[in-house]
N, C-alpha and C. Protein backbone atom coordinates (compact mmCIF):
# COMPACT_ATOMS: atom_id res chain seq x y z
N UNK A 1 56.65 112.07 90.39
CA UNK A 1 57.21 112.96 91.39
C UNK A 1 57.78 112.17 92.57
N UNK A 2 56.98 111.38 93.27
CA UNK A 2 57.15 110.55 94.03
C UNK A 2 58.71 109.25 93.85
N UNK A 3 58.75 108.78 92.89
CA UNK A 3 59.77 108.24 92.43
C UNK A 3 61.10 109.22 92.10
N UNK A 4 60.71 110.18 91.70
CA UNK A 4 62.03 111.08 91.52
C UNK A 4 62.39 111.21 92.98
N UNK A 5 61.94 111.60 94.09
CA UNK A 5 62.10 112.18 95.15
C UNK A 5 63.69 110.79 95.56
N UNK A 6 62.71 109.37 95.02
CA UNK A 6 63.39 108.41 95.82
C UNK A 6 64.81 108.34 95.12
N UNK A 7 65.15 108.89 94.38
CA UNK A 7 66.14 108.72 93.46
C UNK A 7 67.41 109.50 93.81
N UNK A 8 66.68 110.88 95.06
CA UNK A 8 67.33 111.71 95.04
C UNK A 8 68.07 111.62 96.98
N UNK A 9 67.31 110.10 97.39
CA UNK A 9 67.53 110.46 98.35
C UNK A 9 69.17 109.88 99.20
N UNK A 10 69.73 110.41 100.06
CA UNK A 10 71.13 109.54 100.17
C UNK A 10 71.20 109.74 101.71
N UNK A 11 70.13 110.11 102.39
CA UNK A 11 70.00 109.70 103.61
C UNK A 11 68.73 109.79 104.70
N UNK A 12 69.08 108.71 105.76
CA UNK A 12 67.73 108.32 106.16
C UNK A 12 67.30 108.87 107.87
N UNK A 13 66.56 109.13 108.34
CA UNK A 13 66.45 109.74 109.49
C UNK A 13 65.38 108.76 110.10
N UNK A 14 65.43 108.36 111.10
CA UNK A 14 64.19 107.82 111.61
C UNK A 14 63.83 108.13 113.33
N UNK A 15 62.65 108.17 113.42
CA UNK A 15 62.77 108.06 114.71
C UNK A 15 62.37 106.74 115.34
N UNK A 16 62.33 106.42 116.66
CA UNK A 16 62.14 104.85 117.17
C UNK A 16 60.80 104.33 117.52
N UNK A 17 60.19 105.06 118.74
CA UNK A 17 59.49 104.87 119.11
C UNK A 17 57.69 105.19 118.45
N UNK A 18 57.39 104.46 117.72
CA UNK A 18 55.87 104.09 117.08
C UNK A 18 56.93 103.96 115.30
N UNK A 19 58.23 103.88 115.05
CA UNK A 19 58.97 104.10 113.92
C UNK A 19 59.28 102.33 114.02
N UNK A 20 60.40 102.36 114.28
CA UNK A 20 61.24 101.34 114.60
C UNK A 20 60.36 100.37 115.24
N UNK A 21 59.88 100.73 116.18
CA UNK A 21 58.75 100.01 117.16
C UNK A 21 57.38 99.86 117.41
N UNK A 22 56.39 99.02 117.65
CA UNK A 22 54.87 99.57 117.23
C UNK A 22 54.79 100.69 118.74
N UNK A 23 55.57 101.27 119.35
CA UNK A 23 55.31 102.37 120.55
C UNK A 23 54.97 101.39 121.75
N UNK A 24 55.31 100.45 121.89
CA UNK A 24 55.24 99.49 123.14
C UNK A 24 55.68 99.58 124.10
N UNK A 25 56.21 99.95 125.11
CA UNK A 25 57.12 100.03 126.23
C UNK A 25 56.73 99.06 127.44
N UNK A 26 57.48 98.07 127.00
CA UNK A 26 57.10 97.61 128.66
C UNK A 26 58.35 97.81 129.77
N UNK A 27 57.96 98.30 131.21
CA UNK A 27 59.18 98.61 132.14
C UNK A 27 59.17 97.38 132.96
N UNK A 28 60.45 97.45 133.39
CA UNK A 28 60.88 96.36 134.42
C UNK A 28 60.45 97.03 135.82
N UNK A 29 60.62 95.98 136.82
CA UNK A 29 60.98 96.46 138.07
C UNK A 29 61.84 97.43 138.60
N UNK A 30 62.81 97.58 137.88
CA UNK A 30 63.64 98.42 138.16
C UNK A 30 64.00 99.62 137.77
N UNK A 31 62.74 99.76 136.65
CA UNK A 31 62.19 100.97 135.45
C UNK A 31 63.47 100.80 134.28
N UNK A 32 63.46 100.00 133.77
CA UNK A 32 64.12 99.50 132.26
C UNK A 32 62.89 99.31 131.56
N UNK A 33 63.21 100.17 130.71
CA UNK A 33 62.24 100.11 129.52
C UNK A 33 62.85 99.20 128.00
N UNK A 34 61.63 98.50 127.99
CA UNK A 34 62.43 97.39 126.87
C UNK A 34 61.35 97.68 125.59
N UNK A 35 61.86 97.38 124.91
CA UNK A 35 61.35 97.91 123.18
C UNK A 35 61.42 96.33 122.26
N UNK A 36 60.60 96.46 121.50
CA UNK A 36 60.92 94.89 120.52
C UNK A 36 61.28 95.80 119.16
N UNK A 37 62.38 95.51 119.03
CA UNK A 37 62.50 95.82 116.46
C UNK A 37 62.36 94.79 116.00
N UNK A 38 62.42 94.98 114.79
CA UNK A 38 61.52 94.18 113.59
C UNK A 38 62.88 93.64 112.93
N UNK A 39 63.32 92.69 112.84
CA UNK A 39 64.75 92.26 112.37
C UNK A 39 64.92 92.40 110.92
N UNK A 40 63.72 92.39 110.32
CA UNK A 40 63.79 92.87 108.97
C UNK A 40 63.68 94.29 108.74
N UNK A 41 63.59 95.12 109.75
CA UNK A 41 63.67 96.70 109.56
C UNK A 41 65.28 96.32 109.67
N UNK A 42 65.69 95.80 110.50
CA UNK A 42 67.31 95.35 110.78
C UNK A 42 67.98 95.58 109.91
N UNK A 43 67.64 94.21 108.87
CA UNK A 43 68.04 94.12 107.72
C UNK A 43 68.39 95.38 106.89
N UNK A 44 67.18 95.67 106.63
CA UNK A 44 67.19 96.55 105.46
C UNK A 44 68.03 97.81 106.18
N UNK A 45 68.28 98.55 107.27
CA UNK A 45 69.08 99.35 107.63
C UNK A 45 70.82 99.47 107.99
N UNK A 46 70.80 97.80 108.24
CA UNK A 46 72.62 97.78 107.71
C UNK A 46 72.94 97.41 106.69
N UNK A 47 71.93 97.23 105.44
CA UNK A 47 72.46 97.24 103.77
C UNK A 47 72.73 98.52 103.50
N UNK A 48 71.22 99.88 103.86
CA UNK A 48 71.56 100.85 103.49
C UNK A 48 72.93 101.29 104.14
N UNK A 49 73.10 101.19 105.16
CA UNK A 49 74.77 101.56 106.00
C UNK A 49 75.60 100.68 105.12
N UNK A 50 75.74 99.46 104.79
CA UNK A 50 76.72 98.98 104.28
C UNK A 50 77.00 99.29 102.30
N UNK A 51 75.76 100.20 101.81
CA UNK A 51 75.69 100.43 100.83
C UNK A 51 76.14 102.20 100.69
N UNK A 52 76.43 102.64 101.99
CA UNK A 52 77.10 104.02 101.76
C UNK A 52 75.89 105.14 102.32
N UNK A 53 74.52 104.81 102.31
CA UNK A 53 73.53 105.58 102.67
C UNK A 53 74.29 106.50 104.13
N UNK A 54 74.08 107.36 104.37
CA UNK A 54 73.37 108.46 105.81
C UNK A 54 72.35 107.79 106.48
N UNK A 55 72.76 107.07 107.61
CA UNK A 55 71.14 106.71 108.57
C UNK A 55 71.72 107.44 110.11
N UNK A 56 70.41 107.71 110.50
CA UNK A 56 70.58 108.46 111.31
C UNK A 56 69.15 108.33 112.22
N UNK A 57 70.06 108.02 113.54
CA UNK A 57 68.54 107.58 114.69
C UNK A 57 67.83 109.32 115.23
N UNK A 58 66.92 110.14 115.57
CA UNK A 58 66.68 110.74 116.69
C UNK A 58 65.51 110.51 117.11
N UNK A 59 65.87 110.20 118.44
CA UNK A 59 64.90 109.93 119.12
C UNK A 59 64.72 110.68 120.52
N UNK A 60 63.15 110.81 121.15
CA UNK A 60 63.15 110.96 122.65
C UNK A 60 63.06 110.17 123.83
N UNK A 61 63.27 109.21 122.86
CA UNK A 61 63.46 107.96 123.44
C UNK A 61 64.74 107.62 124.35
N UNK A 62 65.49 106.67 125.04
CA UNK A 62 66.63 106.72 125.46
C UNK A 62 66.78 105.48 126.41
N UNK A 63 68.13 104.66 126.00
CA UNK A 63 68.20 103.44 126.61
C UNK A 63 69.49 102.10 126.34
N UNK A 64 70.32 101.93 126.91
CA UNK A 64 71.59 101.27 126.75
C UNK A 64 71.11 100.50 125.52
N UNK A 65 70.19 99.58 125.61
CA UNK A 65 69.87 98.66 124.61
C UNK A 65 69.59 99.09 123.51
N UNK A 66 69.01 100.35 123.36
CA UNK A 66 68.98 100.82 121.65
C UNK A 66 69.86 101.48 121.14
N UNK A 67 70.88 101.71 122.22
CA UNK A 67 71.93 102.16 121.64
C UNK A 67 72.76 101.06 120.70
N UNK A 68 72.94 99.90 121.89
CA UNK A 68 73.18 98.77 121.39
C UNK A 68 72.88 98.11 119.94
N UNK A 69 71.56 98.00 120.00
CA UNK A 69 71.12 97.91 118.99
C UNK A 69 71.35 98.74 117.59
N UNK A 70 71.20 99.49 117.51
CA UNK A 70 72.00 100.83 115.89
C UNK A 70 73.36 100.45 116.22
N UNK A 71 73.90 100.36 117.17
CA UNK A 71 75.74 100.21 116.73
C UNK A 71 75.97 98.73 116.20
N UNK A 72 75.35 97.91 116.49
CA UNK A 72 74.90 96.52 115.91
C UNK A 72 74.69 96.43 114.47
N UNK A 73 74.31 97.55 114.08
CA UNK A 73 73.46 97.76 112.63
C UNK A 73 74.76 98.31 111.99
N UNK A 74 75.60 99.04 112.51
CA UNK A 74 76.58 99.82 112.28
C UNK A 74 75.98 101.29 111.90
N UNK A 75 75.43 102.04 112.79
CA UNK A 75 74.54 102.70 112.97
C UNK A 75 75.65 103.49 113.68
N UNK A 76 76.29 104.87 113.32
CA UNK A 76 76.92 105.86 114.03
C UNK A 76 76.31 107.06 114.60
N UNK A 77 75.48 107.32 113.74
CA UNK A 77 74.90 108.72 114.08
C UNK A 77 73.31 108.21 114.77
N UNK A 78 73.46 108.18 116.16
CA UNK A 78 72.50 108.33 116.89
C UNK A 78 72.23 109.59 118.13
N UNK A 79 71.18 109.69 117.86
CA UNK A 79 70.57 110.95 119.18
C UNK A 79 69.63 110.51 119.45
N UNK A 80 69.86 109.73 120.91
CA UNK A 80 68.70 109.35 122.11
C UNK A 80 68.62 110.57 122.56
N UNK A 81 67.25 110.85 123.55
CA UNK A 81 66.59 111.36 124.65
C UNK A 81 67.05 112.90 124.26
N UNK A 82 66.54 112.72 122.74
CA UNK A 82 66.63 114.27 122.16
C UNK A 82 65.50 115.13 122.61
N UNK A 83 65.79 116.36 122.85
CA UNK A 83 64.43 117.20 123.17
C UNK A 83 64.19 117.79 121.89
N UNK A 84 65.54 118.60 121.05
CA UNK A 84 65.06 119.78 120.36
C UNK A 84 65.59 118.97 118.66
N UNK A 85 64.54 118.37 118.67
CA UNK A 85 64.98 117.21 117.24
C UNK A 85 65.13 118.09 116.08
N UNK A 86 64.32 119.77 115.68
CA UNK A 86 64.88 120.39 114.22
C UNK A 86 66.09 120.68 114.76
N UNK A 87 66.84 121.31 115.95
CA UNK A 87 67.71 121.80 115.98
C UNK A 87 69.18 120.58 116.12
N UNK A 88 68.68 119.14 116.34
CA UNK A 88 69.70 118.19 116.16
C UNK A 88 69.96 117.72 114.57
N UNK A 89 68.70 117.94 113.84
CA UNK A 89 68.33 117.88 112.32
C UNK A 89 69.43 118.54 111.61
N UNK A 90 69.25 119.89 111.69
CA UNK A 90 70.05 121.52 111.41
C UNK A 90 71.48 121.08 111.69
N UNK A 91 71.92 120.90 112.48
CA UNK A 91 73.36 120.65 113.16
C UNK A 91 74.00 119.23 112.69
N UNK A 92 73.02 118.46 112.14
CA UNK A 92 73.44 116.70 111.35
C UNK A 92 73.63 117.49 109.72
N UNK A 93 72.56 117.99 109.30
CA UNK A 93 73.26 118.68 108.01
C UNK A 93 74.17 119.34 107.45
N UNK A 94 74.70 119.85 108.71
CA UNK A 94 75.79 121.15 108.33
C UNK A 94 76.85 120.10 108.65
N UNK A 95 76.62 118.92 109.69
CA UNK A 95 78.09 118.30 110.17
C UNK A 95 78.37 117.21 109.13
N UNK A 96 77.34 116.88 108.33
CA UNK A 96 77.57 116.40 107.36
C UNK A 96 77.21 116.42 105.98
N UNK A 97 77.31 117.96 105.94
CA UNK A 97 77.27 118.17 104.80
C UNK A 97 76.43 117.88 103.59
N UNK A 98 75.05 117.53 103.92
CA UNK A 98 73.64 117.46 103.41
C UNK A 98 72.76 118.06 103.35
N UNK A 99 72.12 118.55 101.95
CA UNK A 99 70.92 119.51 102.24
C UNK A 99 69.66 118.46 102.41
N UNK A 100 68.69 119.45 103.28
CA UNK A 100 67.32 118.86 103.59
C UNK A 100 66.87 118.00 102.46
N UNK A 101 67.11 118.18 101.00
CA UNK A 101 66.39 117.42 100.02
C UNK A 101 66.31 116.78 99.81
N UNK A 102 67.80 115.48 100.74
CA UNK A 102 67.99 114.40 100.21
C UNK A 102 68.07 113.80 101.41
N UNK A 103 66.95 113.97 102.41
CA UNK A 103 66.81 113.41 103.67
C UNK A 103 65.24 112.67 103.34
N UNK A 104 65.69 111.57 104.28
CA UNK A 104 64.02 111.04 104.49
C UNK A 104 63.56 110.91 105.33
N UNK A 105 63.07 111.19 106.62
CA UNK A 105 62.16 110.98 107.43
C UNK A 105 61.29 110.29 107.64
N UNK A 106 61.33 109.46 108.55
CA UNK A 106 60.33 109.17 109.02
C UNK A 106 59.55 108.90 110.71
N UNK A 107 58.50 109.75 111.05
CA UNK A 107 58.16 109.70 112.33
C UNK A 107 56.63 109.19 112.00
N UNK A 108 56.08 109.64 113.58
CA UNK A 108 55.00 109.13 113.78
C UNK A 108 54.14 109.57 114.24
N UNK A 109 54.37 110.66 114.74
CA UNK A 109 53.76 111.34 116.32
C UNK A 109 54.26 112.84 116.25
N UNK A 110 53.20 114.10 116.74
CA UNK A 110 53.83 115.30 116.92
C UNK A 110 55.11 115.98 117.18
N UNK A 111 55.92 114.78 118.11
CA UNK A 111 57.20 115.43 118.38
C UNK A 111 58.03 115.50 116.88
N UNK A 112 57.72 114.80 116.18
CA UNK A 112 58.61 114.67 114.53
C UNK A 112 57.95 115.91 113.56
N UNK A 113 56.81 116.46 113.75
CA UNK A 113 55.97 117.35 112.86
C UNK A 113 57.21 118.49 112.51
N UNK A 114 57.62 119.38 113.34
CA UNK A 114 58.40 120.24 113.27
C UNK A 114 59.56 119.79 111.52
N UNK A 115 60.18 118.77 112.17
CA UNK A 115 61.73 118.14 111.55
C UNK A 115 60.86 118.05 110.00
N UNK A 116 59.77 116.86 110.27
CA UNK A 116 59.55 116.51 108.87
C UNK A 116 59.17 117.60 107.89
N UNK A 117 59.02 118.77 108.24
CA UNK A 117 58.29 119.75 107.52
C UNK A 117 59.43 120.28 106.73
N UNK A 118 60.50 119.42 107.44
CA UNK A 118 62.01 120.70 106.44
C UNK A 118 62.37 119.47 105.83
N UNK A 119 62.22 118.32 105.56
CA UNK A 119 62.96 117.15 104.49
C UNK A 119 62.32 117.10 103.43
N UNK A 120 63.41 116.67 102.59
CA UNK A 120 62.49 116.72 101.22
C UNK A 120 61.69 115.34 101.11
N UNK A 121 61.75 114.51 101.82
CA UNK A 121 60.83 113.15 101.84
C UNK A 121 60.34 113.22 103.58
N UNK A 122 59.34 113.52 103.67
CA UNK A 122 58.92 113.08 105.06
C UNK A 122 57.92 111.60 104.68
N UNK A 123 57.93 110.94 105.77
CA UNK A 123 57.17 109.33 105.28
C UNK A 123 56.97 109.03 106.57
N UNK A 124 56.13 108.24 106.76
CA UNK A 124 55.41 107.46 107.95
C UNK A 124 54.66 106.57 108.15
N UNK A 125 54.73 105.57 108.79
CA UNK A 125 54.03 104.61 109.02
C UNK A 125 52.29 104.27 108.91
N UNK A 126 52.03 103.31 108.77
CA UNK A 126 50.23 103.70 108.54
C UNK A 126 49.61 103.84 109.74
N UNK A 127 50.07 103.50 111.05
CA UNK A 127 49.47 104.06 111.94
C UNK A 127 50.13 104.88 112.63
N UNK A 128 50.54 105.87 112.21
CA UNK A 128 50.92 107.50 112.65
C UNK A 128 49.86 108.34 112.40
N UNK A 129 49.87 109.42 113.45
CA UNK A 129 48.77 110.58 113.92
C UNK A 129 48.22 111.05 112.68
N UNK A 130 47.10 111.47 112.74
CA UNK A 130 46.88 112.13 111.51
C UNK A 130 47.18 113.48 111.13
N UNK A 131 47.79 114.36 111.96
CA UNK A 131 48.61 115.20 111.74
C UNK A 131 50.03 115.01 110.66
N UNK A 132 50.82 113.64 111.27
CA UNK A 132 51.88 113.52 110.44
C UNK A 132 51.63 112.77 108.79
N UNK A 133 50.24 112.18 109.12
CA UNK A 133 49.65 111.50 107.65
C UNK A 133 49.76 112.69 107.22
N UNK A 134 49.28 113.66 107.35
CA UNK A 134 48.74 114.82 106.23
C UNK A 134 49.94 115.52 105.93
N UNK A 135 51.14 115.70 106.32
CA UNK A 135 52.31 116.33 105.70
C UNK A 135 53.13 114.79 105.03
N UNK A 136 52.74 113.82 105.08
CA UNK A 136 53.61 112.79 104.51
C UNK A 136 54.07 113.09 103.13
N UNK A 137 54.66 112.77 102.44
CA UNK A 137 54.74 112.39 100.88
C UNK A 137 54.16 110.62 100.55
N UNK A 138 54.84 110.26 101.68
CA UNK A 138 54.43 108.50 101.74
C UNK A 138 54.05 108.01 102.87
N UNK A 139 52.98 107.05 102.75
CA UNK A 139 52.59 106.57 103.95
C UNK A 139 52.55 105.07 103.78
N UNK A 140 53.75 104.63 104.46
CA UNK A 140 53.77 102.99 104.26
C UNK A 140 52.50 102.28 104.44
N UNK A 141 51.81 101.24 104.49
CA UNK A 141 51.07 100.22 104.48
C UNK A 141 51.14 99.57 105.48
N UNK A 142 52.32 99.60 105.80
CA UNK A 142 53.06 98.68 107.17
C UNK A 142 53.00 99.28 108.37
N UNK A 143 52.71 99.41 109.70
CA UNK A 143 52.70 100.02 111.08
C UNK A 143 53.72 100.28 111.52
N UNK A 144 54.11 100.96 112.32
CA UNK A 144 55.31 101.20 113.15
C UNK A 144 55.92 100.26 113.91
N UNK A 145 57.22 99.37 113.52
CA UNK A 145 57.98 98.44 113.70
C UNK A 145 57.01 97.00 113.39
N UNK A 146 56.18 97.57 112.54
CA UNK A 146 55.83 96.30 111.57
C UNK A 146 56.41 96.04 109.76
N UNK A 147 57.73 96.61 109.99
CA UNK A 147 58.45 96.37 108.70
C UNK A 147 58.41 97.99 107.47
N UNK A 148 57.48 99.22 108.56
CA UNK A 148 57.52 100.03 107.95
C UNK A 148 59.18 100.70 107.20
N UNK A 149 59.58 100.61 108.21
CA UNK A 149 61.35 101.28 107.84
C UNK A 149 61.86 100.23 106.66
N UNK A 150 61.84 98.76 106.57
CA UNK A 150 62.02 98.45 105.98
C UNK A 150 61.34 98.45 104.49
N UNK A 151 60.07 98.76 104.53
CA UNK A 151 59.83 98.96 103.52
C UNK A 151 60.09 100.36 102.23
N UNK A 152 60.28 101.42 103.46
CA UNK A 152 60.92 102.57 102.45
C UNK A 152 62.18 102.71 101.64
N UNK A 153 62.95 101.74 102.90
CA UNK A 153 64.40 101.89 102.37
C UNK A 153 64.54 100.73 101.05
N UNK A 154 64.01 99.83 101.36
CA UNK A 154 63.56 99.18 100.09
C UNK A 154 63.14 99.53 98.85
N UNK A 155 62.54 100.56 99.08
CA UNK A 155 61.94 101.74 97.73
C UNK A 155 62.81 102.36 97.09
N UNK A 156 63.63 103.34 98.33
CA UNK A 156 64.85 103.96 97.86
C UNK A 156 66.06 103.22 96.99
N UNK A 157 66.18 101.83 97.53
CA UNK A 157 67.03 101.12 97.27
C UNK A 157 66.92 100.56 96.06
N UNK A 158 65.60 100.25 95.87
CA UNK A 158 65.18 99.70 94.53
C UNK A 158 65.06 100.57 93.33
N UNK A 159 64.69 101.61 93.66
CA UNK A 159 64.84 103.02 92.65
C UNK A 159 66.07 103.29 91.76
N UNK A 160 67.42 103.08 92.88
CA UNK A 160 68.47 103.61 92.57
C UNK A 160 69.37 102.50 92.59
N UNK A 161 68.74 101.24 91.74
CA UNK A 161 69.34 99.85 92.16
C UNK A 161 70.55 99.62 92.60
N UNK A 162 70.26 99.55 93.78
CA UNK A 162 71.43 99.27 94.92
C UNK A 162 70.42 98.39 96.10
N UNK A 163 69.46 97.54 95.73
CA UNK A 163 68.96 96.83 96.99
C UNK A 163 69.48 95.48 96.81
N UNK A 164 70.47 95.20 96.02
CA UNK A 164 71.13 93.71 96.19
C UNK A 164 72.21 93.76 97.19
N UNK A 165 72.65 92.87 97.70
CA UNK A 165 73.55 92.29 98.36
C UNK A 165 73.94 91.15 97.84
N UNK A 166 75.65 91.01 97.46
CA UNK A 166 75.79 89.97 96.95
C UNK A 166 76.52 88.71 97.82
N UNK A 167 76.70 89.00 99.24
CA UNK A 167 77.32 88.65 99.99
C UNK A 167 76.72 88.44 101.55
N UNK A 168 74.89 88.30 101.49
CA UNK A 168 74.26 88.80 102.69
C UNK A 168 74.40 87.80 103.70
N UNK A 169 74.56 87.95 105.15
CA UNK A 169 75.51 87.13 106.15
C UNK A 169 73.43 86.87 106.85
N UNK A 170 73.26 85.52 107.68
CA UNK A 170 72.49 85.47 108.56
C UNK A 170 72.48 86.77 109.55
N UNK A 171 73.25 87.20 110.27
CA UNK A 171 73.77 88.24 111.24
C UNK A 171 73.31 89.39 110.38
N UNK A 172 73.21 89.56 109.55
CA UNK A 172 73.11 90.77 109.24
C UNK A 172 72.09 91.47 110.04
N UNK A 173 71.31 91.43 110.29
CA UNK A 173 69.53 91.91 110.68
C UNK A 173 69.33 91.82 112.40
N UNK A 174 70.33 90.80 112.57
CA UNK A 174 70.05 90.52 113.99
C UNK A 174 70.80 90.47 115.57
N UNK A 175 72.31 91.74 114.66
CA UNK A 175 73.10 91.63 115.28
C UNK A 175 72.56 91.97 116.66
């Protein structure tokens, strides 16, 4: 069941903060909030972009540099300092023309509970709430921006063999 799901999936949703990131925030003096990613979540998210996948940031998060960062990835469809994440969900499907079934999710934390309950793959990190453990389908091994993202899309990718690159640049991961 689990493997079929991955077979079926052709796009990726994530959110950032305890996703992308282990939920770290440290602020500056000047209240800049700075975030560390995992360059191998990097990786593996501008193959899926450069392999045709749907990725797609929302977050409540919000900040020049992570914007930076996904357009780096070649990352188009982002929503920082989202409040109403099913209703940005709802409005990404219809604008592009995807049903829930072939979305994957992955959060970490209550604000994602809502969204993940309508994808046909919700997934999450191993240290996400135990609220979002218990609606998972998958629960990586890996922590939040400890290579979790990379490891799903890796799954997907490997399922539906398309995780080669025959042409992979240093830059790729770390633009």
């Amino acid at each position: 069941m689990f493997l079929q799901k991955l077979k079926d999936i052709t796009t990726f949703i994530f959110d950032v903060d305890g996703v992308l990131t282990d939920g770290s925030v440290q602020v500056t003096d000047s209240g800049q909030s700075l975030r560390t990613f995992n360059i191998k979540d990097g990786y593996a998210m501008q193959l899926a972009v450069k392999k045709g996948y749907n990725l797609c940031i929302i977050s409540g998060g919000d900040g020049i540099a992570m914007a930076k960062r996904f357009s780096n990835l070649g990352i188009t469809d982002v929503f920082l300092a989202a409040g109403d994440k099913v209703a940005l969900f709802q409005k990404y499907l219809t604008d592009r023309n995807i049903t829930a079934d072939e979305v994957l999710y992955m959060g970490d934390d209550i604000p994602d509970l809502k969204v993940m309950k309508l994808v046909g793959l919700p997934t999450c990190p191993a240290d996400a709430v135990e609220e979002i453990k218990a609606i998972s389908t998958f629960i990586s091994p890996y922590n939040g921006g400890k290579t979790a993202v990379r490891d799903i899309i890796e799954k997907v990718m490997k399922v539906q063999g398309r995780w080669n690159d025959d042409n992979p640049q240093a830059v790729d991961s770390g633009k």
